[in-house]
C-alpha atoms as a PDB file:
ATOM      1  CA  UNK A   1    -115.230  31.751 -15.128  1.00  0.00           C
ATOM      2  CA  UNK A   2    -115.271  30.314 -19.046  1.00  0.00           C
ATOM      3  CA  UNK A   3    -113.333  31.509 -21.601  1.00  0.00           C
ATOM      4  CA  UNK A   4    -115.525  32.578 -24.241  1.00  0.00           C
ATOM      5  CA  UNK A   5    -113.042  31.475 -27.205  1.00  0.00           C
ATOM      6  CA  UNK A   6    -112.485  27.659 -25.952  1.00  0.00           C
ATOM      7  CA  UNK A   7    -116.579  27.789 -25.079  1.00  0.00           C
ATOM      8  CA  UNK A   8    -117.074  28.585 -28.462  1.00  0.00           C
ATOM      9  CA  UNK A   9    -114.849  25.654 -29.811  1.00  0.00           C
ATOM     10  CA  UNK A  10    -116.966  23.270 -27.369  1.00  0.00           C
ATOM     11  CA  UNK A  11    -119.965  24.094 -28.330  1.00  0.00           C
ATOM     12  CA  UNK A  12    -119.022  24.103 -32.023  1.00  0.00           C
ATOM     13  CA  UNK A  13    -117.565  20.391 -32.065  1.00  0.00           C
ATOM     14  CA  UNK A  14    -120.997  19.598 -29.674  1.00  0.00           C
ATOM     15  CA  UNK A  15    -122.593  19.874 -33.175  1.00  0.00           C
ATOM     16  CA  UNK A  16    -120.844  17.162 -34.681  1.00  0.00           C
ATOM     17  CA  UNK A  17    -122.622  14.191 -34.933  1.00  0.00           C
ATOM     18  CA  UNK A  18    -122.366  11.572 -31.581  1.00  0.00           C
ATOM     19  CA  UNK A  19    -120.584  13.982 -30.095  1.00  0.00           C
ATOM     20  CA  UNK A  20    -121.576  15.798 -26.656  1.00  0.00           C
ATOM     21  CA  UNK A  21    -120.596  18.014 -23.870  1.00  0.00           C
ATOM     22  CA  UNK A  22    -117.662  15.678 -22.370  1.00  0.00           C
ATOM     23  CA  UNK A  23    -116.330  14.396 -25.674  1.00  0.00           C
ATOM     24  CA  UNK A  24    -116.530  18.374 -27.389  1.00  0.00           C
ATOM     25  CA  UNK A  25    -114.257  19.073 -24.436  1.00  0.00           C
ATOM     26  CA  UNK A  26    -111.585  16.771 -25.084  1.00  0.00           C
ATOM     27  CA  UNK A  27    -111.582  17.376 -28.621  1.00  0.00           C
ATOM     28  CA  UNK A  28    -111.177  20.959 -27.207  1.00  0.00           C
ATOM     29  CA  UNK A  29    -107.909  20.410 -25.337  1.00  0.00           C
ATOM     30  CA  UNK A  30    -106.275  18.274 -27.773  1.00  0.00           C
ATOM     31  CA  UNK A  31    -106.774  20.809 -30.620  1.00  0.00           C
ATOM     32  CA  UNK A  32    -105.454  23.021 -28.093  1.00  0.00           C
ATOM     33  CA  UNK A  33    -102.363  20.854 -27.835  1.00  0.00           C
ATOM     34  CA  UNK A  34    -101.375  20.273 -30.956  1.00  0.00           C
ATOM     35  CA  UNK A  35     -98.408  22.299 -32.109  1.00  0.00           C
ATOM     36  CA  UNK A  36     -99.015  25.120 -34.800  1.00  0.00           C
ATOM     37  CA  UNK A  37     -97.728  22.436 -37.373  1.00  0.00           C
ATOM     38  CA  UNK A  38    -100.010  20.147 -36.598  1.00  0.00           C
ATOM     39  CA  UNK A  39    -103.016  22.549 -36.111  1.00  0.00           C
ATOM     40  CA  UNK A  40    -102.271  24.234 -39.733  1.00  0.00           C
ATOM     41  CA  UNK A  41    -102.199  20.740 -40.891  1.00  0.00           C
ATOM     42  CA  UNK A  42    -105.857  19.883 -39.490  1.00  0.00           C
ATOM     43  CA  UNK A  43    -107.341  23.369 -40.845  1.00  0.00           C
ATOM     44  CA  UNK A  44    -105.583  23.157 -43.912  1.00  0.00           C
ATOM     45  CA  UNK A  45    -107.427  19.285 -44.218  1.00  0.00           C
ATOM     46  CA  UNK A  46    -110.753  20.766 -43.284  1.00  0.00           C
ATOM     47  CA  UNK A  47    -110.866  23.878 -45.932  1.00  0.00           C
ATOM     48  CA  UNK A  48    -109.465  21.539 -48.440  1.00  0.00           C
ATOM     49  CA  UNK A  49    -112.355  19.140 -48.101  1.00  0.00           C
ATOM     50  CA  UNK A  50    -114.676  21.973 -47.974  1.00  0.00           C
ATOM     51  CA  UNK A  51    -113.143  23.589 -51.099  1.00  0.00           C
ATOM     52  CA  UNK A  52    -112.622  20.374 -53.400  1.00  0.00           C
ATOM     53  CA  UNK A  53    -115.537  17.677 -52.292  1.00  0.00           C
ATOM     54  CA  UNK A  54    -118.700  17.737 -54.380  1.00  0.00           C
ATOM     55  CA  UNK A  55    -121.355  15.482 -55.320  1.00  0.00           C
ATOM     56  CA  UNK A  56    -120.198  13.125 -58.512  1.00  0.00           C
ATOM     57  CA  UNK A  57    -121.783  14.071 -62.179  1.00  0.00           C
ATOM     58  CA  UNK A  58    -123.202  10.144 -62.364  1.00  0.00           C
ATOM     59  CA  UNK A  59    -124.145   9.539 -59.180  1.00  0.00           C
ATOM     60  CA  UNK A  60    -123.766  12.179 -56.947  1.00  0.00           C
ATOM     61  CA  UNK A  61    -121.702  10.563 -54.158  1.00  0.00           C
ATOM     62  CA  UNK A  62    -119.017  12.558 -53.009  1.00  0.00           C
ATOM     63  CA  UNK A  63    -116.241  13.166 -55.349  1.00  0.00           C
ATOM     64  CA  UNK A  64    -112.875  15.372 -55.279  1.00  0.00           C
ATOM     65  CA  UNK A  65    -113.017  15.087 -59.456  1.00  0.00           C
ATOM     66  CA  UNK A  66    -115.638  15.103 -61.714  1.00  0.00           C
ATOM     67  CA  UNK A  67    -116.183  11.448 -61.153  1.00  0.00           C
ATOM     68  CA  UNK A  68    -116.363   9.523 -58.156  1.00  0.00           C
ATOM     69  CA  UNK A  69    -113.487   6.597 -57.383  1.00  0.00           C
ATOM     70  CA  UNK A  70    -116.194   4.155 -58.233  1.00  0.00           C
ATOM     71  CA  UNK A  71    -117.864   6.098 -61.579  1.00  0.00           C
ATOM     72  CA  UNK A  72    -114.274   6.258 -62.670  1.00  0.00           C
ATOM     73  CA  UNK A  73    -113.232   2.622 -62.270  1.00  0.00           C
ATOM     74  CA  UNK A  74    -113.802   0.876 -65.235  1.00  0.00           C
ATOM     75  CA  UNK A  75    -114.349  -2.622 -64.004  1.00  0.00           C
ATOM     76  CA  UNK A  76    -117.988  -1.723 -62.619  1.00  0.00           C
ATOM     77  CA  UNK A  77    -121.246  -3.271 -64.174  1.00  0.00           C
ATOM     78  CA  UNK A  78    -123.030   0.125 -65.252  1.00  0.00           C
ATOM     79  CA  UNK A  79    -126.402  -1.535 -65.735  1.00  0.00           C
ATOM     80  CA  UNK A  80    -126.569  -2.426 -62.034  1.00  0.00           C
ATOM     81  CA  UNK A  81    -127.537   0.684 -59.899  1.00  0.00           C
ATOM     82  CA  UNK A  82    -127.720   0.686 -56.028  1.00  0.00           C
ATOM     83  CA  UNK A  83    -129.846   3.331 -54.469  1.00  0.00           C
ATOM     84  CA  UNK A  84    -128.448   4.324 -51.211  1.00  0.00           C
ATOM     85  CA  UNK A  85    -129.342   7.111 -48.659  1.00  0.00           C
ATOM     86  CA  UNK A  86    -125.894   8.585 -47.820  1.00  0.00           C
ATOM     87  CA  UNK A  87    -122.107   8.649 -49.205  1.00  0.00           C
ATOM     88  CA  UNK A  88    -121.248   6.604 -45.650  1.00  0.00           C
ATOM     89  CA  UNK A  89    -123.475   3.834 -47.177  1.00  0.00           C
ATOM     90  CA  UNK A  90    -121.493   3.117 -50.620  1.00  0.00           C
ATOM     91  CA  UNK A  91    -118.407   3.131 -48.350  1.00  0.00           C
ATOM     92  CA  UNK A  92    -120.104   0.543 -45.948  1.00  0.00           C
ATOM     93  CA  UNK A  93    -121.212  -1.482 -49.137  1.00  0.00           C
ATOM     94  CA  UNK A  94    -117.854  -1.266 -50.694  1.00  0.00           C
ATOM     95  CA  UNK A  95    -116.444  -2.577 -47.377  1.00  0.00           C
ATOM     96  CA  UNK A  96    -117.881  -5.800 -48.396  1.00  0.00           C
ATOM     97  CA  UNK A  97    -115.718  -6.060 -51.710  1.00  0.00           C
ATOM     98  CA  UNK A  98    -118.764  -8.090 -53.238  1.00  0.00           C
ATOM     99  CA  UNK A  99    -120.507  -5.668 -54.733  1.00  0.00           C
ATOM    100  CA  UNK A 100    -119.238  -4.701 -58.348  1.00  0.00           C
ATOM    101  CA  UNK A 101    -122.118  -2.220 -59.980  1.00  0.00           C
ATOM    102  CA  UNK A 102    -122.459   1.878 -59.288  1.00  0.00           C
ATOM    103  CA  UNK A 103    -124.539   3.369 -56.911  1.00  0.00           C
ATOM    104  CA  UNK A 104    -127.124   6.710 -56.639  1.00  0.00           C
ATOM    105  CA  UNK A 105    -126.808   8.671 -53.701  1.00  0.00           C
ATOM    106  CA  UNK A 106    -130.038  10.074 -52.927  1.00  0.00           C
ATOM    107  CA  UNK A 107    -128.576  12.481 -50.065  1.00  0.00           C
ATOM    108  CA  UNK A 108    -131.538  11.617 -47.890  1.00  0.00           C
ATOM    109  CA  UNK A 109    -135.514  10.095 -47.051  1.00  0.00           C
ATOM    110  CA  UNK A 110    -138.683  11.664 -47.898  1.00  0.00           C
ATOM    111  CA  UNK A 111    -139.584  12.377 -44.104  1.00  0.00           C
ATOM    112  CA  UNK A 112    -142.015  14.994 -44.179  1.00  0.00           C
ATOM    113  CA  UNK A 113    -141.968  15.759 -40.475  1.00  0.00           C
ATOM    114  CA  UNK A 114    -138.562  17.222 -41.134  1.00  0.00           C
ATOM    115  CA  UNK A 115    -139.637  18.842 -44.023  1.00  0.00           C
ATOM    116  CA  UNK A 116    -137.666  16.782 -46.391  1.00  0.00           C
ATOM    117  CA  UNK A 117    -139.768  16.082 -49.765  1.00  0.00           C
ATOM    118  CA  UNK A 118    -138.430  14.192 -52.923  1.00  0.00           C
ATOM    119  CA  UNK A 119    -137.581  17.523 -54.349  1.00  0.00           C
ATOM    120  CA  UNK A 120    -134.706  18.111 -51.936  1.00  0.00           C
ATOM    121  CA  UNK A 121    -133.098  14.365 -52.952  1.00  0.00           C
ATOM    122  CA  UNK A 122    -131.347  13.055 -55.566  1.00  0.00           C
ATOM    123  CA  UNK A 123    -134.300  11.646 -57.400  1.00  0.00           C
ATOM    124  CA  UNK A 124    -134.728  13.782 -60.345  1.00  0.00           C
ATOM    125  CA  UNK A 125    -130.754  12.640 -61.041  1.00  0.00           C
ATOM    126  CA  UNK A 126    -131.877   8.626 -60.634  1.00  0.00           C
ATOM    127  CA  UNK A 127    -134.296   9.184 -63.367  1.00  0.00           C
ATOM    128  CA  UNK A 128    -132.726  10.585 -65.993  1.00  0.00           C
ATOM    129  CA  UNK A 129    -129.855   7.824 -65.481  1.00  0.00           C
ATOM    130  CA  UNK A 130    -131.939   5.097 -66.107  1.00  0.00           C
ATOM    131  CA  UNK A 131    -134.296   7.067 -68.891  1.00  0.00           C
ATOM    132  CA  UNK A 132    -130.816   7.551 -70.804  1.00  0.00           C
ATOM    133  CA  UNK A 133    -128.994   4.124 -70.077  1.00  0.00           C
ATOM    134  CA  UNK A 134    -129.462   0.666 -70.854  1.00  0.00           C
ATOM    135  CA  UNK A 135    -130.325  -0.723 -66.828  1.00  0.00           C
ATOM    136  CA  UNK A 136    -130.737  -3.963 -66.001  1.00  0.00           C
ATOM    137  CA  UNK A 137    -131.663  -3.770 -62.309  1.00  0.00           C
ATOM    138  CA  UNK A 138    -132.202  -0.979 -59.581  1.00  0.00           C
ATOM    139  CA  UNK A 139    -131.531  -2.276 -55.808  1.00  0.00           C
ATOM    140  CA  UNK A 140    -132.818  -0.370 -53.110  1.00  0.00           C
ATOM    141  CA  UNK A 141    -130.143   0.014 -50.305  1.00  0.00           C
ATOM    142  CA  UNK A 142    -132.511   2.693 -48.314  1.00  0.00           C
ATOM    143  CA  UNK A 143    -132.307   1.934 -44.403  1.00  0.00           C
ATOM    144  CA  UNK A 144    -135.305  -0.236 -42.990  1.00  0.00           C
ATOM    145  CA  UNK A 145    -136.430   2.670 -41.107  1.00  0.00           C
ATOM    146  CA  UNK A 146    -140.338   4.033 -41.957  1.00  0.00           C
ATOM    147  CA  UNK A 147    -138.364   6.844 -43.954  1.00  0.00           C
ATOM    148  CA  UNK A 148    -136.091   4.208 -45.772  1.00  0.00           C
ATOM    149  CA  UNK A 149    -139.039   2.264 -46.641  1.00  0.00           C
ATOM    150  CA  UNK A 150    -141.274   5.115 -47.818  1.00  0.00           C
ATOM    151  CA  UNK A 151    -138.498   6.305 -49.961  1.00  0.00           C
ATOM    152  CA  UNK A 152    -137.884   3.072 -51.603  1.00  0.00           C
ATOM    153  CA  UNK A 153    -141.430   2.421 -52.573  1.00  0.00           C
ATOM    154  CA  UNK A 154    -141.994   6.050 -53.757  1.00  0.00           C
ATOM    155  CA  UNK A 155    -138.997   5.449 -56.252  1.00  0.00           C
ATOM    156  CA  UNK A 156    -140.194   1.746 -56.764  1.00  0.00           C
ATOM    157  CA  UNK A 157    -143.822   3.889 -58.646  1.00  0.00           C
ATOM    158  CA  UNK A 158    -141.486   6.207 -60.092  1.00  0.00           C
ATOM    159  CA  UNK A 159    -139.664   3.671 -62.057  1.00  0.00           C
ATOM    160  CA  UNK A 160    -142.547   1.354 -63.115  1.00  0.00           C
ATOM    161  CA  UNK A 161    -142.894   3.167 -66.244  1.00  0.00           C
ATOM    162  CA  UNK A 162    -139.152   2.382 -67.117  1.00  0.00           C
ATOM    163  CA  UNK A 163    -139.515  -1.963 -66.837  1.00  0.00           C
ATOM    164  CA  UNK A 164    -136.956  -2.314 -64.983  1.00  0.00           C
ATOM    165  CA  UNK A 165    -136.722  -4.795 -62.129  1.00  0.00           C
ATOM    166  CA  UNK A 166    -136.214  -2.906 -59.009  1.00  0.00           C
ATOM    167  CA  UNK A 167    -135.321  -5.401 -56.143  1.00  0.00           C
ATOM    168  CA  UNK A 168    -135.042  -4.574 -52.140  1.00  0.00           C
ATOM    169  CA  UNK A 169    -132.054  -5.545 -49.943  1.00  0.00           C
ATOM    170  CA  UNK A 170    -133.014  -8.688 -48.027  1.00  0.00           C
ATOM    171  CA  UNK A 171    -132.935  -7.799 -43.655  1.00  0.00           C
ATOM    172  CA  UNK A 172    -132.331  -9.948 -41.137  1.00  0.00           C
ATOM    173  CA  UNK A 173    -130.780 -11.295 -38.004  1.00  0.00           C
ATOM    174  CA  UNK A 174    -127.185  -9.447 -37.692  1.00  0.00           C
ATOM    175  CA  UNK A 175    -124.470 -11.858 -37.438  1.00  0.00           C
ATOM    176  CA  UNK A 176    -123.859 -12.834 -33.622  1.00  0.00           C
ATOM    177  CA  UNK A 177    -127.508 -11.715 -32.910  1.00  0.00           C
ATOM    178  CA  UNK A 178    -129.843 -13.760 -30.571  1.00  0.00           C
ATOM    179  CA  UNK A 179    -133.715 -14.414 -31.886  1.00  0.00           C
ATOM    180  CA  UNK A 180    -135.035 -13.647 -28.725  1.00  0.00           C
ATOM    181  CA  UNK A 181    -134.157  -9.619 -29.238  1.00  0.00           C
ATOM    182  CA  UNK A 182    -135.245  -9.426 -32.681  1.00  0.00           C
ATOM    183  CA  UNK A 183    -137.975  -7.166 -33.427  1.00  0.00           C
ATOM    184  CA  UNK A 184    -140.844  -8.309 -35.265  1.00  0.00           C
ATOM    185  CA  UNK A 185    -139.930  -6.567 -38.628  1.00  0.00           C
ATOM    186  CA  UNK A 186    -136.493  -7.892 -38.519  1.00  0.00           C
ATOM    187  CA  UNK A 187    -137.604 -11.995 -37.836  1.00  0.00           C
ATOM    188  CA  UNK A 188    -140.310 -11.497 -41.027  1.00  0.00           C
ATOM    189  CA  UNK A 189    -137.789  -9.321 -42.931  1.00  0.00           C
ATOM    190  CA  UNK A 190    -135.392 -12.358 -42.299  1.00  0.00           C
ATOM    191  CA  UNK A 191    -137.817 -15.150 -43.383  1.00  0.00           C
ATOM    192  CA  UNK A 192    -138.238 -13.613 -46.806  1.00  0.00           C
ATOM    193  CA  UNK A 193    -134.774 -12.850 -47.703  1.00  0.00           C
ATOM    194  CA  UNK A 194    -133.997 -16.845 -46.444  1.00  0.00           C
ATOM    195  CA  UNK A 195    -132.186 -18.816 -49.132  1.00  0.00           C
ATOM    196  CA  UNK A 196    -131.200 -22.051 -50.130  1.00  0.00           C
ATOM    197  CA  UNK A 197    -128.607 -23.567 -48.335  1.00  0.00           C
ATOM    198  CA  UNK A 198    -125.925 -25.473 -50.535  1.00  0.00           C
END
């Protein structure tokens, strides 16, 4: 016998991301176990997200003001834009503390098996940045995947008419990796981003 409620819940936090049968159930039982304090607390976090969280007037990376934290800060290099994918890749970027420019969230790849065209991204937004600012560079931070690349040289023709330099993240070996399990893309990918050791 199932209880149709707490099947419900499973199969809801199934559709999270990484998460499957097994894990959806213990997320199950401890939301079951938290106290009423501590369950208000987590709902209360989850509609307030939902409610407040929108996609920044610059760049469209998620925001809880007009402006993103990094739109707002006033130490960034404005002329620099990195073109990223997601809102989880500025924060992986930013991780690294070395990079001091904005960012464009595109929100997405062109993929047209899953129906995803440049209409439904953030492209239309890139454009009229860099048609109405003074940029000196565009990076493209899209994923080496065959969407990632297709993306980045679709916006690479889009900008041409703009002059402005649009450079491509350098891929390689990860830190800790072995040669031998490399694929082929990587190892090339990793010979032409090679630089000059000092």
């Amino acid at each position: 016998m199932q209880i149709a409620s707490l099947a419900r819940l499973v199969e809801q936090l199934e559709r999270l991301p990484g998460i499957g049968h097994k894990s959806a159930q213990r997320l199950a039982f401890h939301l079951l176990n938290l106290s009423e304090k501590e369950a208000e607390s987590f709902l209360d976090a989850v509609r307030e997200a939902r409610e407040k969280i929108h996609e920044c007037a610059v760049c469209c990376n998620l925001a809880d003001q007009e402006l993103c934290p990094v739109c707002r800060a006033g130490n960034r290099d404005a002329g620099l834009i990195c073109v990223v994918e997601d809102p989880r890749d500025v924060m992986a970027l930013e991780r690294t503390r070395e990079y001091m420019g904005s960012y464009h969230v595109l929100h997405g790849t062109i993929s047209p098996m899953d129906g995803v065209g440049p209409e439904q991204l953030r492209i239309k937004q890139l454009l009229t940045r860099v048609a109405e600012h003074d940029i000196r560079e565009i990076i493209m931070a899209t994923n080496p995947t065959v969407e990632g690349e297709a993306t980045a040289m679709y916006l690479s023709k889009l900008l041409k008419p703009f002059d402005v330099p649009v450079t491509r993240l350098a891929y390689g070996i990860p830190v800790g990796g072995d040669l031998e399990y490399a694929d082929e893309i990587t190892l090339r990918r990793s010979l032409e981003g090679r630089s000059r050791i000092e």
